[in-house]
Structure formats: C-alpha cells, structure tokens
N, C-alpha and C. Protein backbone atom coordinates (compact mmCIF):
# COMPACT_ATOMS: atom_id res chain seq x y z
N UNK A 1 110.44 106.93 82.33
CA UNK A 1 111.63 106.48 81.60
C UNK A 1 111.50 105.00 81.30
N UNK A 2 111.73 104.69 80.13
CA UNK A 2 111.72 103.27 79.92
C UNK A 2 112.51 102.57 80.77
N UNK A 3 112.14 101.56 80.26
CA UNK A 3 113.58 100.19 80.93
C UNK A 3 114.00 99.26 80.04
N UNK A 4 113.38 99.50 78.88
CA UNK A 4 114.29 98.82 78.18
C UNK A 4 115.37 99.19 77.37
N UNK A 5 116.52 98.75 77.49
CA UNK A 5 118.36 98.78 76.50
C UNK A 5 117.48 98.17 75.53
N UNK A 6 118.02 99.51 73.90
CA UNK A 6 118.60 98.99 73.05
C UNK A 6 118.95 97.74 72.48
N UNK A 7 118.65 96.62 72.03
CA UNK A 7 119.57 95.33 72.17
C UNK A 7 120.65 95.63 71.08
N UNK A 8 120.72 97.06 70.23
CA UNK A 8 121.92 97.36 69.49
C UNK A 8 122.47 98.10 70.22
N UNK A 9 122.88 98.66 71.53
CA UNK A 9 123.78 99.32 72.20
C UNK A 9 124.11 98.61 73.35
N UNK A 10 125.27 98.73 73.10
CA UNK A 10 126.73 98.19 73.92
C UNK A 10 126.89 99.01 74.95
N UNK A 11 126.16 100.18 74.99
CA UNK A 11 126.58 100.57 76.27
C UNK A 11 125.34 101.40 76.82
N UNK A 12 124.82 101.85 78.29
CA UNK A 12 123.89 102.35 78.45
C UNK A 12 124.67 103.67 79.74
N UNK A 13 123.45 104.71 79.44
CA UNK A 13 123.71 106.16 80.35
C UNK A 13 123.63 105.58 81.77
N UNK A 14 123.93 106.68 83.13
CA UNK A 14 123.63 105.85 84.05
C UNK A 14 121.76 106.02 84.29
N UNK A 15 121.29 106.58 83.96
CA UNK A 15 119.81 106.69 84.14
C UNK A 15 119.11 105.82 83.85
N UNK A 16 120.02 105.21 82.07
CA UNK A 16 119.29 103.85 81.57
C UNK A 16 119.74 102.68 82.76
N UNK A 17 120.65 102.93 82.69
CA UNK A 17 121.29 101.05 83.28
C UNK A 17 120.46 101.42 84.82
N UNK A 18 120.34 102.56 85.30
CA UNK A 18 119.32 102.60 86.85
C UNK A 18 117.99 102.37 86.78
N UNK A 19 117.43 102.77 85.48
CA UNK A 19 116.36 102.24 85.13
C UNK A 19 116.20 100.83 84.62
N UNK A 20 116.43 100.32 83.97
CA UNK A 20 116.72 98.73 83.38
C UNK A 20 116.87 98.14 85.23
N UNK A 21 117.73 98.02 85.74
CA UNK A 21 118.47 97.59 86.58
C UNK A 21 117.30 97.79 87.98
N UNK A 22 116.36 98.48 88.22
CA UNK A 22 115.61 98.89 89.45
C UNK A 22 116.49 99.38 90.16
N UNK A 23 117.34 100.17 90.04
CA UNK A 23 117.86 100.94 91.57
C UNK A 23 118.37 102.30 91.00
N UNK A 24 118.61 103.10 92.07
CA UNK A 24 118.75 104.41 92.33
C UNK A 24 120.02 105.13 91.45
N UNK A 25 120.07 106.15 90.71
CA UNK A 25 121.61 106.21 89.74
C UNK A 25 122.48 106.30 91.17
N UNK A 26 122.28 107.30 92.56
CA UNK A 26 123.02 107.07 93.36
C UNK A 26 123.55 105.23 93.36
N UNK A 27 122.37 104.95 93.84
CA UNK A 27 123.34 103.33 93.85
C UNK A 27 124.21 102.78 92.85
N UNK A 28 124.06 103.10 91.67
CA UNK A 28 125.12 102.97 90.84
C UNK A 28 126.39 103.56 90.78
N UNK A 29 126.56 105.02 91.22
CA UNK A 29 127.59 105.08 91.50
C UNK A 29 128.34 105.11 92.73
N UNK A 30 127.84 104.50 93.35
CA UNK A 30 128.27 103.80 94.88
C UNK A 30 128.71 102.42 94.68
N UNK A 31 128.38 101.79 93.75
CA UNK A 31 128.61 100.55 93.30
C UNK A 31 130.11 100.75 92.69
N UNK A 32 129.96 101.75 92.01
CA UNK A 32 131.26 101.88 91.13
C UNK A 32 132.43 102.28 91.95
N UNK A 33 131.95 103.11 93.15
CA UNK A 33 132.89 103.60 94.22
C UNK A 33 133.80 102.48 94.92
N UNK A 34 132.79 101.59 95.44
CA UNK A 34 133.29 100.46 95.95
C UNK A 34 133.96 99.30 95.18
N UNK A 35 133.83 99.57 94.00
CA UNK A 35 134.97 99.02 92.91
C UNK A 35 134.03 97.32 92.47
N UNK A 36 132.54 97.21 92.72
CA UNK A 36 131.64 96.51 92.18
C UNK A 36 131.27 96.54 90.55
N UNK A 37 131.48 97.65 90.14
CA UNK A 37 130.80 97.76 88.63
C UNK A 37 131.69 98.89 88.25
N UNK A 38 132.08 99.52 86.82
CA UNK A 38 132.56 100.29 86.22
C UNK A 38 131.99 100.70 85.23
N UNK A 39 132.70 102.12 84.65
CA UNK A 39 132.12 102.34 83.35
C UNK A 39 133.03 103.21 82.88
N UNK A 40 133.03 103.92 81.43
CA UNK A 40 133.57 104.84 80.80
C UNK A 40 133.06 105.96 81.02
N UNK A 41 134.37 107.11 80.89
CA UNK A 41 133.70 108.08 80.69
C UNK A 41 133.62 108.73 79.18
N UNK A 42 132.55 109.64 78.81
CA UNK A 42 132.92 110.25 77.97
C UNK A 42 133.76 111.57 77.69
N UNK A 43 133.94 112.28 76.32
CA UNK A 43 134.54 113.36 76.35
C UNK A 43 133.59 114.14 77.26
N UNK A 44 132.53 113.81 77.16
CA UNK A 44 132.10 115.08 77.97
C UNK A 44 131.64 114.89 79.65
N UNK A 45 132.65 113.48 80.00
CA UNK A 45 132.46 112.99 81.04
C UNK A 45 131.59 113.04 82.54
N UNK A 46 130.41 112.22 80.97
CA UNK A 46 129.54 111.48 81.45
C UNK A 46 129.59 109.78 81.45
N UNK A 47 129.07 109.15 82.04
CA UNK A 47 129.35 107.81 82.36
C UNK A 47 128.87 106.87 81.36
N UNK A 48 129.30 105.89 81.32
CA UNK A 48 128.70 104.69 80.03
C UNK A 48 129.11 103.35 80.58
N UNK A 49 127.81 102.44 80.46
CA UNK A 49 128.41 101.08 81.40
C UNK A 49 127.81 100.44 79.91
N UNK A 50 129.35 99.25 80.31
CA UNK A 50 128.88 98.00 79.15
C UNK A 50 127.53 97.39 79.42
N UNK A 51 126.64 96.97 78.49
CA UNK A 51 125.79 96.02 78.97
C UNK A 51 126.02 94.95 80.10
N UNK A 52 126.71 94.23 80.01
CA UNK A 52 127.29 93.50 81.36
C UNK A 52 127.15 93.69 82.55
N UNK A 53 127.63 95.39 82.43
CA UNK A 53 127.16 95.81 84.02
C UNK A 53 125.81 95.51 84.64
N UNK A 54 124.28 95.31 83.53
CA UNK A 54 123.30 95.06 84.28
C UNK A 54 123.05 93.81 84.86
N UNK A 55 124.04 92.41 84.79
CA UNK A 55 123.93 91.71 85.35
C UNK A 55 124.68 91.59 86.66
N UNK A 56 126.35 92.45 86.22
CA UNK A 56 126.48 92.95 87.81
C UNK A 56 125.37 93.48 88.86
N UNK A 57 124.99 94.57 88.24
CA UNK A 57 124.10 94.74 89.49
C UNK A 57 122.80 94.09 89.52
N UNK A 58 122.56 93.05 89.29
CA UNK A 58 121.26 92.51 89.32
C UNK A 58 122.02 91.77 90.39
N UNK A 59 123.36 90.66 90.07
CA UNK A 59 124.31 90.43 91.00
C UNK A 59 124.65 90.84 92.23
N UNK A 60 124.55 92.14 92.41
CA UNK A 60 124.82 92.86 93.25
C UNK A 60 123.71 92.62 94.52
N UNK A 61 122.99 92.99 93.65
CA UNK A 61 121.13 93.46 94.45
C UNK A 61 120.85 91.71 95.38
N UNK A 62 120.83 91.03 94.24
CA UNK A 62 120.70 89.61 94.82
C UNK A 62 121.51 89.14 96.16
N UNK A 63 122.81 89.32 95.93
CA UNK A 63 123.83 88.85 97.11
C UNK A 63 123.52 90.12 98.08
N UNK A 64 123.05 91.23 97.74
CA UNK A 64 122.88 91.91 99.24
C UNK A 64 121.69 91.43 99.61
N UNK A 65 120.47 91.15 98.94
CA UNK A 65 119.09 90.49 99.74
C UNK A 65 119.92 89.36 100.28
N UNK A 66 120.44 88.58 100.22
CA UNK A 66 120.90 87.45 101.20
C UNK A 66 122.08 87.93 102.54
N UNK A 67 122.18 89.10 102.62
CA UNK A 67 123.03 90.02 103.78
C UNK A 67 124.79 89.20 103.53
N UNK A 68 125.02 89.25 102.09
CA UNK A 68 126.61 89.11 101.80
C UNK A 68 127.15 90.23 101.55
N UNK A 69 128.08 90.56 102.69
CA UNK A 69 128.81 91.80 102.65
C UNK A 69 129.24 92.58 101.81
N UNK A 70 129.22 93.71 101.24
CA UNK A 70 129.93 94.47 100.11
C UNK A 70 131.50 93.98 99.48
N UNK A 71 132.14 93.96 100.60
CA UNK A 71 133.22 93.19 100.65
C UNK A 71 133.74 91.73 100.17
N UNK A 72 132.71 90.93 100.09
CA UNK A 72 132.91 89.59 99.63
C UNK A 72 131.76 89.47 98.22
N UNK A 73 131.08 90.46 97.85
CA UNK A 73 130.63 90.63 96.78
C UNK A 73 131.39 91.09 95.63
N UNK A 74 132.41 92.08 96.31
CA UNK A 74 133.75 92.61 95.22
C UNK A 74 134.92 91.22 95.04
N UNK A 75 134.93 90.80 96.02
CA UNK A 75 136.00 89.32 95.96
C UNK A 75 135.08 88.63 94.97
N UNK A 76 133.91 88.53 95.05
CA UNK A 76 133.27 87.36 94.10
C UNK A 76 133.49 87.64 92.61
N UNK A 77 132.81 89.30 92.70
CA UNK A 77 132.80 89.99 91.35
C UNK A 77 134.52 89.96 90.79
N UNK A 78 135.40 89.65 91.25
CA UNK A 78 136.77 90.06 90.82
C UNK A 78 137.40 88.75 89.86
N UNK A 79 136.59 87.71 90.45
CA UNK A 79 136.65 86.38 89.59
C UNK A 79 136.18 86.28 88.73
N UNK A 80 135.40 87.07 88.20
CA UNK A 80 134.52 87.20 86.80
C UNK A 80 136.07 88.01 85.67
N UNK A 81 135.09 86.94 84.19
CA UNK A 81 136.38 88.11 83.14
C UNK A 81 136.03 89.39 82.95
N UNK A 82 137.34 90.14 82.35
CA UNK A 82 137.27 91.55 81.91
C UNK A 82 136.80 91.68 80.52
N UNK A 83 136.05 92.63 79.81
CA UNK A 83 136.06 92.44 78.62
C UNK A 83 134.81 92.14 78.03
N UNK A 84 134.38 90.72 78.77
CA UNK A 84 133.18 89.84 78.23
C UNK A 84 132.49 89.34 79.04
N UNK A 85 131.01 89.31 78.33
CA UNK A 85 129.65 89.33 79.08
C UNK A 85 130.35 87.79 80.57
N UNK A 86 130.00 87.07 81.16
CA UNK A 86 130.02 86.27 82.08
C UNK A 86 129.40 85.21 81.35
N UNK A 87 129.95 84.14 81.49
CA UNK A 87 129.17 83.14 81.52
C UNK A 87 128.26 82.30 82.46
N UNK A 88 127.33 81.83 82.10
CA UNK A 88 126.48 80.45 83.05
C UNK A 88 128.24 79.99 84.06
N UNK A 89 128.85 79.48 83.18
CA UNK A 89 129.99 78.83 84.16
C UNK A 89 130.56 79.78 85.00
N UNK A 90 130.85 80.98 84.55
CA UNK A 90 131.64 82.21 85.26
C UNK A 90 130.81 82.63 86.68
N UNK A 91 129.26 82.71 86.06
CA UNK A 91 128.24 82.52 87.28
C UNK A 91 128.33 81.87 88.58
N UNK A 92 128.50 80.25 87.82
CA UNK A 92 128.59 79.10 88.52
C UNK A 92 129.86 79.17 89.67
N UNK A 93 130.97 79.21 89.01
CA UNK A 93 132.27 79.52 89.78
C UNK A 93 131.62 80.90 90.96
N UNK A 94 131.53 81.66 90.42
CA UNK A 94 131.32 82.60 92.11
C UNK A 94 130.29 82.51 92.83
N UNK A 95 129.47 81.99 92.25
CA UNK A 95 128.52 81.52 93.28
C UNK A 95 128.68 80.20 94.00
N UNK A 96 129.63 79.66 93.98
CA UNK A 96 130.43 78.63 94.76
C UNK A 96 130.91 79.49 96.12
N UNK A 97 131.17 80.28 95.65
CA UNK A 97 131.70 80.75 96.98
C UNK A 97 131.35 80.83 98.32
N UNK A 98 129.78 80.97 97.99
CA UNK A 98 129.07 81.50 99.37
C UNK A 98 128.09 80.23 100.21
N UNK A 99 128.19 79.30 98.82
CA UNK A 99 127.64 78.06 98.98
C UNK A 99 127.62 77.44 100.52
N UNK A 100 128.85 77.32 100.72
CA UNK A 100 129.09 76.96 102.38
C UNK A 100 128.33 77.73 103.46
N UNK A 101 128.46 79.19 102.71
CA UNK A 101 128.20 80.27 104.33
C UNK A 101 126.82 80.22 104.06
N UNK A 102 125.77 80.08 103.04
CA UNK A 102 124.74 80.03 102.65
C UNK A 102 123.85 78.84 103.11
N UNK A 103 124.41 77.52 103.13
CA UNK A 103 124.06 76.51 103.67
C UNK A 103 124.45 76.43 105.46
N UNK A 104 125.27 77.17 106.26
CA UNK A 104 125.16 78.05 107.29
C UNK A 104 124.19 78.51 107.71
N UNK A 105 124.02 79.56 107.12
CA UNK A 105 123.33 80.21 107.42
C UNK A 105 121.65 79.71 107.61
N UNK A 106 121.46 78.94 106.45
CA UNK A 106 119.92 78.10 106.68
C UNK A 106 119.96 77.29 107.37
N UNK A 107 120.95 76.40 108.07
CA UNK A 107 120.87 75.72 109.44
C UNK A 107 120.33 76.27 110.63
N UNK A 108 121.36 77.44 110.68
CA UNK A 108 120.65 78.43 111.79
C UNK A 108 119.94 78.92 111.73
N UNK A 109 119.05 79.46 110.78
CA UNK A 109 117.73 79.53 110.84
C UNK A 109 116.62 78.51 110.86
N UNK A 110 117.04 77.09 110.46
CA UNK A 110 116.33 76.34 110.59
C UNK A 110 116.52 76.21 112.33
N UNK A 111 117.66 76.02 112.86
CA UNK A 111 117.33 75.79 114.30
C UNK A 111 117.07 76.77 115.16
N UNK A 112 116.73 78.09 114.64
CA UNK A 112 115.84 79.15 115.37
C UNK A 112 114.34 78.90 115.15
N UNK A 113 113.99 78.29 113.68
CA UNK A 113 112.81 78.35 113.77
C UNK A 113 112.18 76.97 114.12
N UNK A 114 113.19 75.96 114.71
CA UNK A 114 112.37 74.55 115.28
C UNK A 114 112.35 75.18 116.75
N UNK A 115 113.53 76.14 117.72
CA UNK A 115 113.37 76.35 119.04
C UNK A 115 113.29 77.48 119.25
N UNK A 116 112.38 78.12 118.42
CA UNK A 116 111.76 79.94 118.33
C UNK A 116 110.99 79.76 120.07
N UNK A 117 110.06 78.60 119.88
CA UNK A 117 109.19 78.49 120.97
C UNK A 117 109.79 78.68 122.45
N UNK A 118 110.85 77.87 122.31
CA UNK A 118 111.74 78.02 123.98
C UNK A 118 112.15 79.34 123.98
N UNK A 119 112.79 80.15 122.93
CA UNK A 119 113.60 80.81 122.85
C UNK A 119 112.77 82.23 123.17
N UNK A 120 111.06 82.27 122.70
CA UNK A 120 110.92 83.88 123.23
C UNK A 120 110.94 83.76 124.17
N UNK A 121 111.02 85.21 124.59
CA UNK A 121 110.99 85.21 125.73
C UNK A 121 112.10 85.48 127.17
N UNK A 122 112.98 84.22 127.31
CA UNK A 122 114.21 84.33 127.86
C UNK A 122 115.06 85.40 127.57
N UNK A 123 115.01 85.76 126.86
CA UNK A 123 116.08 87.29 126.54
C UNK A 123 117.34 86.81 126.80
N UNK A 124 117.42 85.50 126.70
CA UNK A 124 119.06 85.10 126.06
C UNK A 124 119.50 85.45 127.05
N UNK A 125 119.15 84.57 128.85
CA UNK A 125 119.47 84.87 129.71
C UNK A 125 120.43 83.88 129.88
N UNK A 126 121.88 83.72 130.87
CA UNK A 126 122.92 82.46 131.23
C UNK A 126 122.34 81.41 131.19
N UNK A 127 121.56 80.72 130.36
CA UNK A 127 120.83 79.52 130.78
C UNK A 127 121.78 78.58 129.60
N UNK A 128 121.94 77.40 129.91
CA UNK A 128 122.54 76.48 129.17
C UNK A 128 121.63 75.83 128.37
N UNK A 129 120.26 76.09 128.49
CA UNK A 129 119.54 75.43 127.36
C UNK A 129 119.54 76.46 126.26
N UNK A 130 120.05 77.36 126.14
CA UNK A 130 120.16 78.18 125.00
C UNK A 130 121.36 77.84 124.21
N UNK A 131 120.29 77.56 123.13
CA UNK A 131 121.50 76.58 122.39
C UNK A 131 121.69 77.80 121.05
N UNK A 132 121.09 79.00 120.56
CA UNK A 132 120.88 79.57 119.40
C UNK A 132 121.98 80.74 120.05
N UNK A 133 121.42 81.44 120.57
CA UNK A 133 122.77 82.72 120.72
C UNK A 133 123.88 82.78 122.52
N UNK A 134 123.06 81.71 122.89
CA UNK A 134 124.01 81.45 123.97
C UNK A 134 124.60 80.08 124.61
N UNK A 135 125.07 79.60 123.66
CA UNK A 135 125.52 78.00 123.38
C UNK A 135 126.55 78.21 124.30
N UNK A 136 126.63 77.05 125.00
CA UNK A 136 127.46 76.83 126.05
C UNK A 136 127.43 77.43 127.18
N UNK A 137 126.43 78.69 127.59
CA UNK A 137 126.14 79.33 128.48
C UNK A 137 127.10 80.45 128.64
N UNK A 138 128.20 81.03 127.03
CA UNK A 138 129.07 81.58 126.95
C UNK A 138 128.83 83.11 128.16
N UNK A 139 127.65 83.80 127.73
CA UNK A 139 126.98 84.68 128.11
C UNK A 139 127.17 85.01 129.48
N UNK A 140 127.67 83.61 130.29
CA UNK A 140 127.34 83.62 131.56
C UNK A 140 128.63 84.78 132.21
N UNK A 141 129.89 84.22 131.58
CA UNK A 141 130.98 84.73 132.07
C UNK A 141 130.91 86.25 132.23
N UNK A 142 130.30 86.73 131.03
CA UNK A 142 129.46 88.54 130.89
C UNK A 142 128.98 89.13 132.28
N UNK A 143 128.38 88.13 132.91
CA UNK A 143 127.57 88.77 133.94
C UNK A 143 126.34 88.40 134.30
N UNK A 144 125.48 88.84 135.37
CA UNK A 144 124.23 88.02 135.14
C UNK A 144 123.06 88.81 134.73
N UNK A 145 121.82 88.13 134.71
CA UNK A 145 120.84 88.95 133.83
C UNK A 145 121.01 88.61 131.90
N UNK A 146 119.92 89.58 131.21
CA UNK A 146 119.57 89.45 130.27
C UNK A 146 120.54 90.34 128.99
N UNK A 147 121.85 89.51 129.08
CA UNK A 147 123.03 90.04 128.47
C UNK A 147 122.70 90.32 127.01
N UNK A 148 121.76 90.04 126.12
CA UNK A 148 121.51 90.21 125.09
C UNK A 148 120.41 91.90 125.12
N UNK A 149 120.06 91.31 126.08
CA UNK A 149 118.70 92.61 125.99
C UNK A 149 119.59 94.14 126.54
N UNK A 150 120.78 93.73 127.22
CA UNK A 150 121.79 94.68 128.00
C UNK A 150 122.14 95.32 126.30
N UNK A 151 122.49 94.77 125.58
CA UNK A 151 123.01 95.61 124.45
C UNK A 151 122.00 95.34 123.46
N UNK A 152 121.08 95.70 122.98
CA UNK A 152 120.53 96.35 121.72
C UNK A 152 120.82 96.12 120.83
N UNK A 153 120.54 95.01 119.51
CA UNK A 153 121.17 94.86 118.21
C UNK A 153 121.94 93.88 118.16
N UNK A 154 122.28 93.10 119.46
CA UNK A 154 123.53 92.30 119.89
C UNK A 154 122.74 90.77 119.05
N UNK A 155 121.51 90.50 118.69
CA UNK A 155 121.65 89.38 118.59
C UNK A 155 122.15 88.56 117.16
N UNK A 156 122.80 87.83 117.38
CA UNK A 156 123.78 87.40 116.17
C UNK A 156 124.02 86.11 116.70
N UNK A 157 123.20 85.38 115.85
CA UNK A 157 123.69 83.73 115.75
C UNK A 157 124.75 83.54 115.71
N UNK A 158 125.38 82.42 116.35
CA UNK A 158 127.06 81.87 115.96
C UNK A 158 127.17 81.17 114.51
C-alpha cells in the first residue's frame, strides 16, 4: 500500500492515513476512542480523517516516545483549532506545555547517568547516599533491606 495522500484530497481512508502515518489502523482507532484524533463517517459508514489528522498522529506518536501520558496528550491536543490545519504557532503553544516536565525529566536522567556508578548495585537499599530513588533515605521508614528490589517495577525517579 502506498503512503502517499493525494495532495488533492482533503480527506484520507483509515488504511491510507495508517499507512501515511506508520501505525496500525487499530491504533487509529484507539486514538479516536480516546478522543486524540477524529473523523467522519460516511453514508456507508466508513471513516474519513481530514488531512490534519496526520499531523495529529505524528503528534501523537512523538509525545508517546517521550512517555507523555495519553491523558495530557488529549489536554495538549484540545488547545489546537477546530476546522484548520495547526499552525507552527498552534504547535508552539502546546508544546509549551511539557517544556517544564521535559526539562525534568532530563535532569534526572542526567543525574542518574553522572551517579549510575554508585547507584548499581545497592538495590536502592535505606542508605542516605541515595540521592536518585531514595533521597532522604525516605525508603527507610518502609522497612529494612532492598525496598526497591521488594517490589518489581517500583523504580521511579522523584
């Protein structure tokens, strides 16, 4: 199946816009479920997305590789206009949003990856030199031993 839209059609099937777009027609209409992207139906209701939509979900795809919740991807997407393609500025404005949690977020990874070295290892035991997932020796009050390794999946930067 191709991937390339028409540049004279305004609107694409969901097979095209899943093709154009790299992802699954399921993911498209999971997108639409969660109230991320829309489309028309036809009389013979089948689906039709404006062109637009492929920058939603290019939108989409992008803010989930950076692990931004479904949830604050629909808040972002909701600030965009109805109607008409997005602009550079319309862009600009929601991608303000995450700016803060984004610049966050690369701190703490920058200070996992200057004290990766101390850090294997310990299993994020009560120690107060753990400054990445057990700052302040919070961990301690939990109990003793290797409170991170006690639960599975638990590790989550502050």
């Amino acid at each position: 199946m191709s991937t390339q839209l028409s540049w004279r059609a305004s609107e694409a099937t969901v097979g095209e816009l899943a093709a154009r777009a790299g992802v699954a027609t399921s993911a498209l209409r999971f997108y639409e479920r969660e109230g991320l992207i829309s489309s028309r139906r036809t009389s013979g209701n089948q689906r039709r997305y404006g062109r637009e939509m492929l920058r939603r979900v290019a939108f989409i795809r992008a803010a989930q590789s950076l692990g931004i919740p479904l949830a604050a991807i629909r808040e972002a997407l909701a600030l965009l206009p109805e109607g008409r393609t997005p602009t550079p500025e319309d862009w600009a404005r929601v991608s303000e949003c995450w700016r803060e949690d984004l610049n966050e977020r690369i701190r703490l990874l920058e200070q996992l990856r200057d004290n990766l070295t101390d850090c294997i290892g310990c299993g994020c035991l009560s120690l107060t030199k753990c400054g990445l997932v057990n700052r302040n020796d919070q961990l301690g009050s939990e109990g003793p031993g290797a409170r991170q390794l006690a639960h599975p999946g638990c590790f989550q930067p502050e």
